[in-house]
N, C-alpha and C. Protein backbone atom coordinates (compact mmCIF):
# COMPACT_ATOMS: atom_id res chain seq x y z
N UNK A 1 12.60 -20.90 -63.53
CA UNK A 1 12.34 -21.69 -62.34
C UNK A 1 11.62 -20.80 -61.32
N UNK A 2 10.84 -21.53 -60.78
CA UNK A 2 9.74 -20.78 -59.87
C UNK A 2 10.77 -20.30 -58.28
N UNK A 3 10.82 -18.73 -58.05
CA UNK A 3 11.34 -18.32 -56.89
C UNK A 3 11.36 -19.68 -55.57
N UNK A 4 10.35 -20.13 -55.38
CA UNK A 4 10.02 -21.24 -54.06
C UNK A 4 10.86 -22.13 -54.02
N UNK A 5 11.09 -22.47 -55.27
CA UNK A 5 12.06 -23.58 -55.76
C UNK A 5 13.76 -23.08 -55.38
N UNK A 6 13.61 -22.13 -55.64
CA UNK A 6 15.40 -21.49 -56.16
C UNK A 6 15.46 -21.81 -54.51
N UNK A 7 14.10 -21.05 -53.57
CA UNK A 7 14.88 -20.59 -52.29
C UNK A 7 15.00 -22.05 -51.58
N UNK A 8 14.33 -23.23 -51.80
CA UNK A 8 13.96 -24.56 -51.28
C UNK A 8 15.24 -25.07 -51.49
N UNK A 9 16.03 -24.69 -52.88
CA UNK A 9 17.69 -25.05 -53.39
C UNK A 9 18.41 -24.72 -52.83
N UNK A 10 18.48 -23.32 -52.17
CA UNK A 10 19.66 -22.74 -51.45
C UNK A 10 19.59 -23.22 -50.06
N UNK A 11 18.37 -23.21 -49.44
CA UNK A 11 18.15 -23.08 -48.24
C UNK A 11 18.67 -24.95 -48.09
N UNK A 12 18.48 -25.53 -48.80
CA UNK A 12 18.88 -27.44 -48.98
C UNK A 12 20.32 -27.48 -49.17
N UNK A 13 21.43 -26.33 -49.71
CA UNK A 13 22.60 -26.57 -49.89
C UNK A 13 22.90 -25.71 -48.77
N UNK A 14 22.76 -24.20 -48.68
CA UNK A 14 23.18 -23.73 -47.52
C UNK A 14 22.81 -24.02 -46.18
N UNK A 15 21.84 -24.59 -45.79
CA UNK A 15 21.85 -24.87 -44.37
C UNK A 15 23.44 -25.82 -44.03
N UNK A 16 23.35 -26.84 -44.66
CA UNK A 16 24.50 -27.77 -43.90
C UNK A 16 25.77 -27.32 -44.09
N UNK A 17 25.68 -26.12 -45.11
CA UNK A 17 27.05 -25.37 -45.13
C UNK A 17 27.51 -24.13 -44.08
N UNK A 18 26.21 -23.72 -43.65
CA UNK A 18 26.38 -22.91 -42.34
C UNK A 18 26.78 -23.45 -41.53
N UNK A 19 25.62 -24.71 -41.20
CA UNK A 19 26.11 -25.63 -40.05
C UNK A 19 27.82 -26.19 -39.79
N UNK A 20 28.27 -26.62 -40.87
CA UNK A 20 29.39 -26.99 -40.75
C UNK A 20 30.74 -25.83 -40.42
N UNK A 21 29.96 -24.80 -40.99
CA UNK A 21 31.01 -23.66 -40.88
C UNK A 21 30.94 -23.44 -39.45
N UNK A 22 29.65 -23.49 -38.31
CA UNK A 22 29.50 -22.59 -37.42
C UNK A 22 30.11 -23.97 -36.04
N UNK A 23 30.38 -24.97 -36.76
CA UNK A 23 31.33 -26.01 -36.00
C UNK A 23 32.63 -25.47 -35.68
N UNK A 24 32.89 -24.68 -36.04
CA UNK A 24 34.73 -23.90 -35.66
C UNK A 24 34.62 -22.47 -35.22
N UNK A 25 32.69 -22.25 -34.64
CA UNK A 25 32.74 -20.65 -33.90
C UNK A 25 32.73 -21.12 -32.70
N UNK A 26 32.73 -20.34 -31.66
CA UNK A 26 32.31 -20.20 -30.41
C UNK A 26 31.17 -20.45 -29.98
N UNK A 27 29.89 -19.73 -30.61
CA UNK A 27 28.50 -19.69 -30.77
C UNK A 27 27.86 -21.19 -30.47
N UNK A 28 27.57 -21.72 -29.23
CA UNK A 28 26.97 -23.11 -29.33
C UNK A 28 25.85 -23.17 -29.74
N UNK A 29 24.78 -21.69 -29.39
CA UNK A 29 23.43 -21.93 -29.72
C UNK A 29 23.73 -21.58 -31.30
N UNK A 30 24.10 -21.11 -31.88
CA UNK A 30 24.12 -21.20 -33.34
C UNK A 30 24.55 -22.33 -34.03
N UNK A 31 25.26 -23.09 -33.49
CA UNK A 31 25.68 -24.92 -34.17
C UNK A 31 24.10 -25.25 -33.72
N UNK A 32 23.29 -25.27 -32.86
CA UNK A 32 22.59 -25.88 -32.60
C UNK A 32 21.38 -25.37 -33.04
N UNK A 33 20.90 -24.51 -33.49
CA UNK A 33 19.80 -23.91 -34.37
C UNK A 33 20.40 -24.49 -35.76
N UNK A 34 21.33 -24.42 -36.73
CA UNK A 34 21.89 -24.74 -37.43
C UNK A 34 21.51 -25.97 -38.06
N UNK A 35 22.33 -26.68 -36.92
CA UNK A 35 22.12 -28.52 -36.79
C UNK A 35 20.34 -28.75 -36.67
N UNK A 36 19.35 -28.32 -36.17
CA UNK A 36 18.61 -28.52 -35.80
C UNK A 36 17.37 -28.11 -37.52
N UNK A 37 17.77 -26.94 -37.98
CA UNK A 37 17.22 -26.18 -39.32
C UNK A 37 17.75 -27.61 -40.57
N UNK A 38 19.12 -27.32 -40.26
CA UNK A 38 19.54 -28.96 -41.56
C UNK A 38 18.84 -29.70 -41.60
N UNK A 39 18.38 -30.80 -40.23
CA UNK A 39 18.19 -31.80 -40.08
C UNK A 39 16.66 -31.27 -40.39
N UNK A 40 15.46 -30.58 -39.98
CA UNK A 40 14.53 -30.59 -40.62
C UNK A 40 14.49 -30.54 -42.16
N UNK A 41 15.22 -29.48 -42.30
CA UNK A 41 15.22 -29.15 -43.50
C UNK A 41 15.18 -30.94 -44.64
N UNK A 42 16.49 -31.47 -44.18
CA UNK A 42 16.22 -32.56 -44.62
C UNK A 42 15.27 -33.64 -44.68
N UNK A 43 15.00 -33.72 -43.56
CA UNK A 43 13.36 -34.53 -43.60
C UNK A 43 12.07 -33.85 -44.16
N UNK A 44 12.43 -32.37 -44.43
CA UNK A 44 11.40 -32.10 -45.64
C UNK A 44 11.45 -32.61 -46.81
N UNK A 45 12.32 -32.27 -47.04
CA UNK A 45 12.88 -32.46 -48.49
C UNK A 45 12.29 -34.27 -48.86
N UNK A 46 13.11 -34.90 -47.76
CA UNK A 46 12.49 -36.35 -47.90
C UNK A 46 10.90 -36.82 -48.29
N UNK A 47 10.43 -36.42 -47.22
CA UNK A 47 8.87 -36.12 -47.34
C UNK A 47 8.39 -35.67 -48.43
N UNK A 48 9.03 -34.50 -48.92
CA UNK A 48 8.28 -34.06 -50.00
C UNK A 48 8.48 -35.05 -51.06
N UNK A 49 10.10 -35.74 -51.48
CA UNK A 49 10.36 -36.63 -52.64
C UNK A 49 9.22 -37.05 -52.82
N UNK A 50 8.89 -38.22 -51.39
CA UNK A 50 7.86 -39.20 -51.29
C UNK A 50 6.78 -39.00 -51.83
N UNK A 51 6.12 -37.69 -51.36
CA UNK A 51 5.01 -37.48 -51.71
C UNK A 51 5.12 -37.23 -53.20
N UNK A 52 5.75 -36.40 -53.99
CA UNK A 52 5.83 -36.61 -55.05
C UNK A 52 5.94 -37.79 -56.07
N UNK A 53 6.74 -38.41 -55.56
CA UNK A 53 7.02 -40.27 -56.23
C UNK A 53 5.33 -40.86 -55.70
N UNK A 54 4.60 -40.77 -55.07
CA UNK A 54 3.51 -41.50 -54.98
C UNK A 54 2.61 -40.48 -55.78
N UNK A 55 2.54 -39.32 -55.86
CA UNK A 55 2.00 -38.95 -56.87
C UNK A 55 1.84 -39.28 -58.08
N UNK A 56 3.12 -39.95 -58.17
CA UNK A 56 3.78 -40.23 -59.76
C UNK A 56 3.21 -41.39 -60.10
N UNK A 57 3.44 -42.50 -59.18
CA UNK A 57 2.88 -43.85 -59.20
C UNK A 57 1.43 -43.80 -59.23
N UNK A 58 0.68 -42.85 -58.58
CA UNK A 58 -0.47 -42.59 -58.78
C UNK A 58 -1.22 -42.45 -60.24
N UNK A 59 -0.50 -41.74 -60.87
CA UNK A 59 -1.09 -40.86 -61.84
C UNK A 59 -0.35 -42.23 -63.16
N UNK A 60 0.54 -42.80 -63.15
CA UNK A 60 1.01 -44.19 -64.19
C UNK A 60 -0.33 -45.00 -64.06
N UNK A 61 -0.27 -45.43 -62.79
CA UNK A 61 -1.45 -46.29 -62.73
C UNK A 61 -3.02 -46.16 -63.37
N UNK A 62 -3.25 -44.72 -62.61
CA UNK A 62 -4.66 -44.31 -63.24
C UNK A 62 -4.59 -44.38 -64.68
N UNK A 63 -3.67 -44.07 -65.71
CA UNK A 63 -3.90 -43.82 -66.84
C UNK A 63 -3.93 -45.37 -67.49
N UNK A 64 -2.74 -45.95 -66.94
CA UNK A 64 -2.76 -47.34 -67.02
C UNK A 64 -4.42 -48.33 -67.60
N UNK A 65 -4.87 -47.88 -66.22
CA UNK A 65 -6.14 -48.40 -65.78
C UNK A 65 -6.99 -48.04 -66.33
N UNK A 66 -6.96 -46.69 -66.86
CA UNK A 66 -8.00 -46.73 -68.14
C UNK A 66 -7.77 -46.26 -69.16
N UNK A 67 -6.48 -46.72 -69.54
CA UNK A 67 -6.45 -47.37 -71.00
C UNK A 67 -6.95 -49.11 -71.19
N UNK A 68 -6.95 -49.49 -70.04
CA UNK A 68 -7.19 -51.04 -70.21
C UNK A 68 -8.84 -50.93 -70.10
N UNK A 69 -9.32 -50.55 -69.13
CA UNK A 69 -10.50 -50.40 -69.59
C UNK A 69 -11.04 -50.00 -70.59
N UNK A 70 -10.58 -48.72 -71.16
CA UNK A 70 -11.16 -48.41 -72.55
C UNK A 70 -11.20 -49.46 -73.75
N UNK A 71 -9.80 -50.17 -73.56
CA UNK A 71 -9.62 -51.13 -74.84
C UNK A 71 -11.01 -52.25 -74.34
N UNK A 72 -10.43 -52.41 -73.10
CA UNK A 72 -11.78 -53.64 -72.67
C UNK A 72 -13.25 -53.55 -72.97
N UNK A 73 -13.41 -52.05 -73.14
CA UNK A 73 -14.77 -51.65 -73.11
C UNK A 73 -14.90 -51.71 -74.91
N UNK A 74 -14.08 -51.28 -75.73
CA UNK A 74 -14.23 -51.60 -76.76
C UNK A 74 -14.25 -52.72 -77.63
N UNK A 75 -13.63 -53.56 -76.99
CA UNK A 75 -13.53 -54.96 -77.88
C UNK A 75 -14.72 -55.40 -77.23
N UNK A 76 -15.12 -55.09 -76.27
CA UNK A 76 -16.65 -55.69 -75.92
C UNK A 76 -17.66 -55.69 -76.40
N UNK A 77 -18.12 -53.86 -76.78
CA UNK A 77 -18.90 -53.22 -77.44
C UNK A 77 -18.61 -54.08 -79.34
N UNK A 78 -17.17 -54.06 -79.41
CA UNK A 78 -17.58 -54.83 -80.81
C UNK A 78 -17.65 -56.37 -80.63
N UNK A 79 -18.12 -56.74 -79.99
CA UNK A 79 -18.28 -58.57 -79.77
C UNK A 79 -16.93 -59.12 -80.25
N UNK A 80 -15.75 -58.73 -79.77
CA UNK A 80 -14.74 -59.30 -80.01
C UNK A 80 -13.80 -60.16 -78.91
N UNK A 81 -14.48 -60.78 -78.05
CA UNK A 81 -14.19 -61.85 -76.74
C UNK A 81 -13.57 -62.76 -77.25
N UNK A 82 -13.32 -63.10 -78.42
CA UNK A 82 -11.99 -64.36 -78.78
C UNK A 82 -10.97 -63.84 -78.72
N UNK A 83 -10.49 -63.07 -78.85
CA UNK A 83 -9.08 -62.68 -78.48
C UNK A 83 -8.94 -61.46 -77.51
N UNK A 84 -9.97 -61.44 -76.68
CA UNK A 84 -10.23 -60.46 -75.28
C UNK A 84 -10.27 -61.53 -74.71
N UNK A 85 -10.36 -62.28 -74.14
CA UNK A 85 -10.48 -62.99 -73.04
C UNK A 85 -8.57 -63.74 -73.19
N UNK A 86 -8.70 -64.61 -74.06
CA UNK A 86 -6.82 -64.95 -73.92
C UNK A 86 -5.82 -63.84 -73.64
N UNK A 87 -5.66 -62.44 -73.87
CA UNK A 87 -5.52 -61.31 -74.01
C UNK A 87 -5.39 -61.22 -72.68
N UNK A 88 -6.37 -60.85 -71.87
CA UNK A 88 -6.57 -60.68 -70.46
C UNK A 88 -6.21 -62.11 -69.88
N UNK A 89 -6.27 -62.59 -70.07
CA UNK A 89 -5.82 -63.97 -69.25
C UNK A 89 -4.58 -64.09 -68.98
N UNK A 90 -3.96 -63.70 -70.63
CA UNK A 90 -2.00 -63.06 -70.31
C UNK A 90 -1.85 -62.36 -69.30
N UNK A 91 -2.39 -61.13 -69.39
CA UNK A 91 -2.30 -59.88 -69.12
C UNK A 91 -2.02 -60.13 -67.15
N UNK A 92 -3.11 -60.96 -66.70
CA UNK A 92 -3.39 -61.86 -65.64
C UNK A 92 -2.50 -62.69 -64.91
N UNK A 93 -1.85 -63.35 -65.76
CA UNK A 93 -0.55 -63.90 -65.70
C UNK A 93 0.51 -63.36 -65.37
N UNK A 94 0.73 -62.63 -66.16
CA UNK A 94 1.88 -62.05 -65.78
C UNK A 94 1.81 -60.85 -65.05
N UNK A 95 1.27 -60.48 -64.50
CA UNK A 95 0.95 -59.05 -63.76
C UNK A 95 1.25 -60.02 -62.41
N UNK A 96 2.27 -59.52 -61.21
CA UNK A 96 2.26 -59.88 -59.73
C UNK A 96 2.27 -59.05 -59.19
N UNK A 97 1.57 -58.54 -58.11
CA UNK A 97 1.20 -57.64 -57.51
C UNK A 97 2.39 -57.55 -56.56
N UNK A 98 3.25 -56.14 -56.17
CA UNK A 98 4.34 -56.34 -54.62
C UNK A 98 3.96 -54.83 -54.35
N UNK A 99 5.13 -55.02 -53.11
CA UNK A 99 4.96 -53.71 -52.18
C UNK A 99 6.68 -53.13 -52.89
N UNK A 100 7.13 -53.82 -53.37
CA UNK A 100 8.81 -53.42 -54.11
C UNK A 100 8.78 -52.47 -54.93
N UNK A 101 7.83 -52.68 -56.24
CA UNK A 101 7.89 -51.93 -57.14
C UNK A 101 6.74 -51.87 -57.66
N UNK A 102 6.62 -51.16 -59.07
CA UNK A 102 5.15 -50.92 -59.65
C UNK A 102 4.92 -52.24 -60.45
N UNK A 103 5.21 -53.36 -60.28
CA UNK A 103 5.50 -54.68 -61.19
C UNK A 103 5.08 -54.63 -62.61
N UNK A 104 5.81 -53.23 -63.28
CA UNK A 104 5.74 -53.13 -64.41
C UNK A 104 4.21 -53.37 -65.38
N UNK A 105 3.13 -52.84 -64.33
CA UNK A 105 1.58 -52.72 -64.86
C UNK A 105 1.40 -51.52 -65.91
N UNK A 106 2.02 -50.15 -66.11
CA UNK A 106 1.82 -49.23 -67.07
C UNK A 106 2.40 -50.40 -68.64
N UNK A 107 3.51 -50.99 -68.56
CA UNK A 107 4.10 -51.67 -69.73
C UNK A 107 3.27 -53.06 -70.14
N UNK A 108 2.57 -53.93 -68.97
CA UNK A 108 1.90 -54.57 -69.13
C UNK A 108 0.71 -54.73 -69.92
N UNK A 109 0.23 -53.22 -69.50
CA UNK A 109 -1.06 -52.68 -69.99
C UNK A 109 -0.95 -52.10 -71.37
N UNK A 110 0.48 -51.40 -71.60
CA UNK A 110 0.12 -51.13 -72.96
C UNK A 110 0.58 -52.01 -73.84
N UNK A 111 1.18 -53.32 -73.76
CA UNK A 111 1.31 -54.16 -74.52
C UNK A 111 -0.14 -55.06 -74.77
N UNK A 112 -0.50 -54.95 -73.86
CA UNK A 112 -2.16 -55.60 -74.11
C UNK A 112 -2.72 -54.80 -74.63
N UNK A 113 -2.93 -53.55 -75.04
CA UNK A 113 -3.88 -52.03 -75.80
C UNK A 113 -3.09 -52.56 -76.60
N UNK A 114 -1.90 -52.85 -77.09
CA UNK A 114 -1.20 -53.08 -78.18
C UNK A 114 -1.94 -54.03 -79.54
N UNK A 115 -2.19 -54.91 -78.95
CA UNK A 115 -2.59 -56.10 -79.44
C UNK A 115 -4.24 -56.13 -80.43
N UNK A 116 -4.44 -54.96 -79.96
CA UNK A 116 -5.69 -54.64 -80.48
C UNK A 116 -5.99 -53.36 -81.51
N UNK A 117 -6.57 -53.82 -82.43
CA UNK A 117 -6.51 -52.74 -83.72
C UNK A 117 -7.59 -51.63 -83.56
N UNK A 118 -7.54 -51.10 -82.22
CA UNK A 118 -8.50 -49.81 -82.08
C UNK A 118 -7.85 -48.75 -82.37
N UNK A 119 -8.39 -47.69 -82.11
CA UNK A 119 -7.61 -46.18 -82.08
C UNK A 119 -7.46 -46.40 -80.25
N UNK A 120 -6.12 -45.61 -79.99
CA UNK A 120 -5.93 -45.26 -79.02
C UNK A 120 -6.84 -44.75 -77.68
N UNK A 121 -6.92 -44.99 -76.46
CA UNK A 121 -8.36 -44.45 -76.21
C UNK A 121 -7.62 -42.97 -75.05
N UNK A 122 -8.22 -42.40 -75.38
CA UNK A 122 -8.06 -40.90 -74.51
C UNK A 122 -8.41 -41.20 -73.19
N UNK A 123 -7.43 -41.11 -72.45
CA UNK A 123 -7.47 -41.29 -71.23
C UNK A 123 -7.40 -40.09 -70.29
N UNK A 124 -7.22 -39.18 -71.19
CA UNK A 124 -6.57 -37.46 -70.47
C UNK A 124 -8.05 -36.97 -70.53
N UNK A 125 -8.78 -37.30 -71.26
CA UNK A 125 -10.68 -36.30 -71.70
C UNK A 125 -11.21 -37.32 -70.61
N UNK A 126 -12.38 -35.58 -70.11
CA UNK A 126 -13.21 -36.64 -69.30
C UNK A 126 -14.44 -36.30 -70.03
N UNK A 127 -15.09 -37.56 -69.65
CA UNK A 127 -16.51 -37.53 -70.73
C UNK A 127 -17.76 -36.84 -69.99
């Protein structure tokens, strides 16, 4: 595990354990540097989740998105629009767009790549 990490761990468990300890000293400005280090500390940590989880959602989607294109681009290239177009029309259907969740578009998408007897399309190579 990368040092940044270990100290991001301690410094996330020990701050609120100082803090709580330094609730039964004398020291007011030390409860209050304390209290004040936790509570950032914690809204880092938050922040950072976030940013990471939208990273995440980021990077499902993109691949998502072109794997569907790739398949799209291939059944095209082979004149195969009878069962590309109903295909996508599902696909259409059932896809609802929210602000809740990822409405299950990575599973959507590869059940539609599913359906089609290509090779897999590389979504990780860039051309």
């Amino acid at each position: 595990m990368p040092p940044q990490v270990i100290i991001v761990f301690v410094l996330a468990i020990g701050l609120p354990i100082a803090w709580f300890v330094s609730e039964y000293q004398q020291r007011r400005w030390l409860r209050i540097v304390l209290g004040i280090l936790s509570l950032t500390m914690s809204v880092f940590l938050a922040f950072a989740f976030n940013v990471m989880q939208r990273f995440q959602y980021n990077s499902d989607y993109g691949f998502a998105s072109a794997k569907l294109m790739d398949t799209t681009i291939a059944e095209l290239e082979a004149n195969r629009t009878e069962k590309l177009l109903p295909a996508l029309r599902d696909l259409r259907s059932r896809f609802y767009p929210t602000y809740e969740n990822r409405a299950y578009y990575d599973q959507l998408v590869d059940e539609f790549v599913a359906q089609f007897n290509t090779t897999p399309p590389r979504v990780n190579e860039v051309d």
